[in-house]
Protein backbone atom coordinates (compact mmCIF):
# COMPACT_ATOMS: atom_id res chain seq x y z
CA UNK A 1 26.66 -50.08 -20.15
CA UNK A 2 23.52 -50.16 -17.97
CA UNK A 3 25.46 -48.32 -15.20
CA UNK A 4 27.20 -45.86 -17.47
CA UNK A 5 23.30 -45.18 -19.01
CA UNK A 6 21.68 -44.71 -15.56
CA UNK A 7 24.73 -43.41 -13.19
CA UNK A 8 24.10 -41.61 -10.30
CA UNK A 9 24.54 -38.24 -11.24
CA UNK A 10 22.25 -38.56 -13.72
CA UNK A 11 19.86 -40.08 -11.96
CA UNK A 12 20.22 -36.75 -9.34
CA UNK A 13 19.97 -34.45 -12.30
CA UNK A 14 16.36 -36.37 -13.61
CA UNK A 15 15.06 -36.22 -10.03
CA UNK A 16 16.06 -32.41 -9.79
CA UNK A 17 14.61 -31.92 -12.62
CA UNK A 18 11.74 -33.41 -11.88
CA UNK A 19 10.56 -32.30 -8.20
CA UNK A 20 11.44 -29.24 -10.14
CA UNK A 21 8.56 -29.94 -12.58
CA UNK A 22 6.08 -31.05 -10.11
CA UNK A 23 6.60 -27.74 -8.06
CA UNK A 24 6.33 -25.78 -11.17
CA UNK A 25 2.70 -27.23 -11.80
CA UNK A 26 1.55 -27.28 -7.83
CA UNK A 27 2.29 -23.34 -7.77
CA UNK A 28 5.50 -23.52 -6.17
CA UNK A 29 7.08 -20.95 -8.24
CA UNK A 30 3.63 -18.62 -8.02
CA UNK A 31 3.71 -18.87 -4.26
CA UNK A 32 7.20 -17.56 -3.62
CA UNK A 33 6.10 -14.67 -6.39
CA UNK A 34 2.70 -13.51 -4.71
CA UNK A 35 4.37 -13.52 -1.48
CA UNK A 36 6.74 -11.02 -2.39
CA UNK A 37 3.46 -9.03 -3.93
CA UNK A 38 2.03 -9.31 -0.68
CA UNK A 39 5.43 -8.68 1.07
CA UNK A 40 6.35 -5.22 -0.99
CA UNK A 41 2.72 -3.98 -0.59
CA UNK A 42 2.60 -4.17 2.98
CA UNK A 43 6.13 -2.35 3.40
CA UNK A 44 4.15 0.32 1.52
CA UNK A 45 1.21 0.35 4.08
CA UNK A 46 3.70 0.22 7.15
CA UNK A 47 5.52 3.75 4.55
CA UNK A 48 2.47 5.32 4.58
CA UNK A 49 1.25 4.83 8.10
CA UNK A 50 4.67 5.92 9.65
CA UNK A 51 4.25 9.11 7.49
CA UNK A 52 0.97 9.76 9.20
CA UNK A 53 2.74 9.13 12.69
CA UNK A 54 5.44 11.55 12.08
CA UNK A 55 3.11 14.02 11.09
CA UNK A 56 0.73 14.06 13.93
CA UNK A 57 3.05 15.40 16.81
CA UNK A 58 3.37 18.58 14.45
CA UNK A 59 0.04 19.11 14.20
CA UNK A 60 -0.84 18.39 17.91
CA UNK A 61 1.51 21.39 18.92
CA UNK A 62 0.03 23.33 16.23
CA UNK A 63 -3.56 22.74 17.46
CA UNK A 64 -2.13 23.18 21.00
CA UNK A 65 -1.80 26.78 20.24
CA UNK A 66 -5.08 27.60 19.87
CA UNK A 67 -7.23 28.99 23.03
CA UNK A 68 -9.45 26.69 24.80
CA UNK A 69 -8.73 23.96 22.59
CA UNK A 70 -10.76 20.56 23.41
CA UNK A 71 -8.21 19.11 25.43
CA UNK A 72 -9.83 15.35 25.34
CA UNK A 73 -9.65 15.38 21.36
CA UNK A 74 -6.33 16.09 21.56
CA UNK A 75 -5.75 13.57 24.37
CA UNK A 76 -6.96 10.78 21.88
CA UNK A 77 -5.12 11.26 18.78
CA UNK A 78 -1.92 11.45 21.41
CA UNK A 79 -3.08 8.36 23.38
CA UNK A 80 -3.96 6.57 19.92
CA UNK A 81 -0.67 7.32 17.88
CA UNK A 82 0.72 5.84 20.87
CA UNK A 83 -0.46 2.52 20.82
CA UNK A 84 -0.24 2.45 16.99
CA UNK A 85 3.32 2.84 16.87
CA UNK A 86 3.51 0.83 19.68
CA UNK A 87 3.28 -2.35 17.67
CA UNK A 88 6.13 -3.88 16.32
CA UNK A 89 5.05 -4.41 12.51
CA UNK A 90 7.40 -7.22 11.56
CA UNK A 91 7.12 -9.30 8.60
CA UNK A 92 5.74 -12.24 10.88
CA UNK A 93 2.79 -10.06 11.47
CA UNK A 94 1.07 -10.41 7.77
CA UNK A 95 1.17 -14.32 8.57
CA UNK A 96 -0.90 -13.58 12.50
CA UNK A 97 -4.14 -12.84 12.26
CA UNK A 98 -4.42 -12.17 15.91
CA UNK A 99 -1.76 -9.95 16.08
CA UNK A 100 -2.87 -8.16 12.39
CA UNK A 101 -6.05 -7.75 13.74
CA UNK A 102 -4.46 -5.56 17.28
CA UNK A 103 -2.54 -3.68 14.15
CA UNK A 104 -5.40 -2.87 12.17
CA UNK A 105 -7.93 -2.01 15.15
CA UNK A 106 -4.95 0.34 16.48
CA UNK A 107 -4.33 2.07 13.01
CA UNK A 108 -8.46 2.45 12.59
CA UNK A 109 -8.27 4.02 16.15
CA UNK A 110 -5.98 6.57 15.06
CA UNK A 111 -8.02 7.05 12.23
CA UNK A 112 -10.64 7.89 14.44
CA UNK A 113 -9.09 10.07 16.53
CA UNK A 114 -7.58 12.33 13.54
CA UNK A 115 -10.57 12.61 11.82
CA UNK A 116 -12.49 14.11 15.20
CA UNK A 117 -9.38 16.34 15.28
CA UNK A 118 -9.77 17.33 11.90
CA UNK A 119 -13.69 18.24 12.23
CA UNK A 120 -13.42 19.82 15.72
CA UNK A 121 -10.90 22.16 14.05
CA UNK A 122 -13.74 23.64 12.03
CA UNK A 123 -15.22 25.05 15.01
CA UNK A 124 -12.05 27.33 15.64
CA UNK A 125 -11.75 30.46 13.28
CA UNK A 126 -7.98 30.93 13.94
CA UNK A 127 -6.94 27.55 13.02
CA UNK A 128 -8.54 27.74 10.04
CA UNK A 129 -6.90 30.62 9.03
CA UNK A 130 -3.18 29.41 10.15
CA UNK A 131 -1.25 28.24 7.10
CA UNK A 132 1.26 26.03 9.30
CA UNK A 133 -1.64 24.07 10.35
CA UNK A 134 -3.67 23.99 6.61
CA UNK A 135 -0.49 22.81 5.11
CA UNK A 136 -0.68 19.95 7.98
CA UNK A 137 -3.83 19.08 7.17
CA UNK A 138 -3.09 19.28 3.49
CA UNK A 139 0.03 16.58 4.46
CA UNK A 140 -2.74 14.68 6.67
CA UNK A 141 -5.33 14.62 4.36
CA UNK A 142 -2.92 13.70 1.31
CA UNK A 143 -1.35 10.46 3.50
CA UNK A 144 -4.56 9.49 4.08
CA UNK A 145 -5.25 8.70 0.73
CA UNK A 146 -1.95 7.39 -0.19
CA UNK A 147 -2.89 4.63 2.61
CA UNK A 148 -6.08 3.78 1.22
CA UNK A 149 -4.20 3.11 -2.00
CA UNK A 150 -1.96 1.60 -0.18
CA UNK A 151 -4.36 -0.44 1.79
CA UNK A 152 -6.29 -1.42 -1.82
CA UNK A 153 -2.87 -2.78 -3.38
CA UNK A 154 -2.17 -5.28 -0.08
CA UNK A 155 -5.85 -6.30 -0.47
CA UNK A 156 -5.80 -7.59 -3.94
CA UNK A 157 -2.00 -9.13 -3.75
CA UNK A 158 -3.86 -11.06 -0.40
CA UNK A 159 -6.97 -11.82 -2.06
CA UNK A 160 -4.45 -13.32 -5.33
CA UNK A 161 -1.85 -15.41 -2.40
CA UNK A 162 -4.90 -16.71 -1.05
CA UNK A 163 -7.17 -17.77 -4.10
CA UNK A 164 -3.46 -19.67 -5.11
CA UNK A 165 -3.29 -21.23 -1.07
CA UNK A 166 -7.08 -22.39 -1.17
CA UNK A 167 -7.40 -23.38 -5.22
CA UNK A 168 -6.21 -27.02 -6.52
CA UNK A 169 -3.59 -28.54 -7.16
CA UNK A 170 -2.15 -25.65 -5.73
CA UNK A 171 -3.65 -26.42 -1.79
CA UNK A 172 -1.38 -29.17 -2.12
CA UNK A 173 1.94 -27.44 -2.11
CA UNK A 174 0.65 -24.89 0.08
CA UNK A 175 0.46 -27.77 2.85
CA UNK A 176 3.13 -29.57 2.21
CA UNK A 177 5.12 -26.34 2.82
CA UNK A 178 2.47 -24.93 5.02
CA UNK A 179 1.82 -21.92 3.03
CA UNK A 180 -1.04 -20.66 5.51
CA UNK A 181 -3.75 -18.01 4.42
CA UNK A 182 -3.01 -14.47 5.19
CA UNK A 183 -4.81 -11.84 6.70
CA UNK A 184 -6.29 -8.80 5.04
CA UNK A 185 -8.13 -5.56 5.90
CA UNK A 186 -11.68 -5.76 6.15
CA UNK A 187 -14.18 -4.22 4.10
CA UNK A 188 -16.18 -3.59 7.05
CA UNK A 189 -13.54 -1.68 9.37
CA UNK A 190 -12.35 -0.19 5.67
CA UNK A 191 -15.84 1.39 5.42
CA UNK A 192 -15.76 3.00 9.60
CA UNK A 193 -12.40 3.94 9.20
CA UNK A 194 -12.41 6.08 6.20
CA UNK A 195 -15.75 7.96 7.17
CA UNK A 196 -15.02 10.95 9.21
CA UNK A 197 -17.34 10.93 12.53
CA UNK A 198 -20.30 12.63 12.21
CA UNK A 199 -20.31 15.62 14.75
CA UNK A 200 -22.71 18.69 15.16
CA UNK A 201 -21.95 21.49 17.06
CA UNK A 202 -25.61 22.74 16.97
CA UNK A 203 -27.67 22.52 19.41
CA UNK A 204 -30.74 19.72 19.72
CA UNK A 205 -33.92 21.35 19.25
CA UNK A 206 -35.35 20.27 22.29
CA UNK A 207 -33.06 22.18 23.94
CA UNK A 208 -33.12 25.09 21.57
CA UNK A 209 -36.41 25.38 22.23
CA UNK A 210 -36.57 25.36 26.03
């Protein structure tokens, strides 16, 4: 009778049921959740950057129309979409700093480069007045905030994974299934990138007044 109370199936099931428990109360379940948070958000920054890539070689011929254009400005946002889409954005890389960080400085570069594009344009009457290139900045300047939206939402489901990896109990099943901390945009490069250059075309007034 002892046997038929405490067979081995049953004593499978209890254990299941259990680890199952334990896991439950470490954060187990709330680690695989957050991780698809962070998972689906960062698809939707990787969206939103490729939109800005396949709009850029549209507006590079469009600016390449115009007279005289500054060649070097051009140059950069060419040389920088380059080496943005360059990088392979896997899912491994949310879980690399090192290589999220070459990902990040090559998407602010870009950033960069656009937004000198974008103010340099000022400067040239004709361009202003071309509606194939206003509705490419209009596309441009649109994208740009969807990624900063974009960029906020993978932030926060980060900053919730990693409060979950670094809290207790919950550190504990994050090592024992070495649930490492991921990386995130900084507030810092958030702050250069999103601030278009400051460029004058007026002269200095020293040299005005020579």
């Amino acid at each position: 009778m002892f046997l038929s109370l405490f067979s081995w199936p049953s004593l499978r099931l209890g254990a299941a049921l259990l680890l199952a428990a334990v896991l439950s109360g470490c954060g187990y379940n709330d680690f695989q959740r957050l991780d698809e948070q962070v998972k689906s958000s960062w698809a939707e920054v990787l969206n939103q950057y490729q939109r800005r890539a396949d709009l850029v070689p549209n507006l590079v011929a469009t600016v390449k129309g115009e007279a005289n254009f500054e060649q070097e400005t051009l140059t950069k946002v060419v040389e920088a979409r380059a080496k943005a889409t360059s990088i392979q954005a896997t899912p491994e890389l949310i879980n690399d700093p090192a290589a999220f960080k070459r990902f990040q400085d090559a998407q602010g570069e870009l950033s960069g480069a656009l937004s000198r594009l974008l103010v340099v344009t000022e400067n040239y009457p004709n361009l202003k007045a071309n509606q194939g290139f206003q509705d490419l900045r209009v596309q441009l300047e649109g994208t740009e905030n969807r990624i900063t939206v974009a960029r906020n939402r993978y932030i926060q489901a980060v900053q919730d994974y990693n409060i979950l990896a670094r809290s207790f109990p919950s550190n504990l099943t994050a090592m024992i299934f070495s649930y490492e901390v991921k990386p995130s945009f900084t507030v810092a490069n958030e702050a250069q990138i999103s601030a278009p250059p400051a460029v004058s075309f007026d002269k200095p007034a020293a040299a005005a007044s020579r």
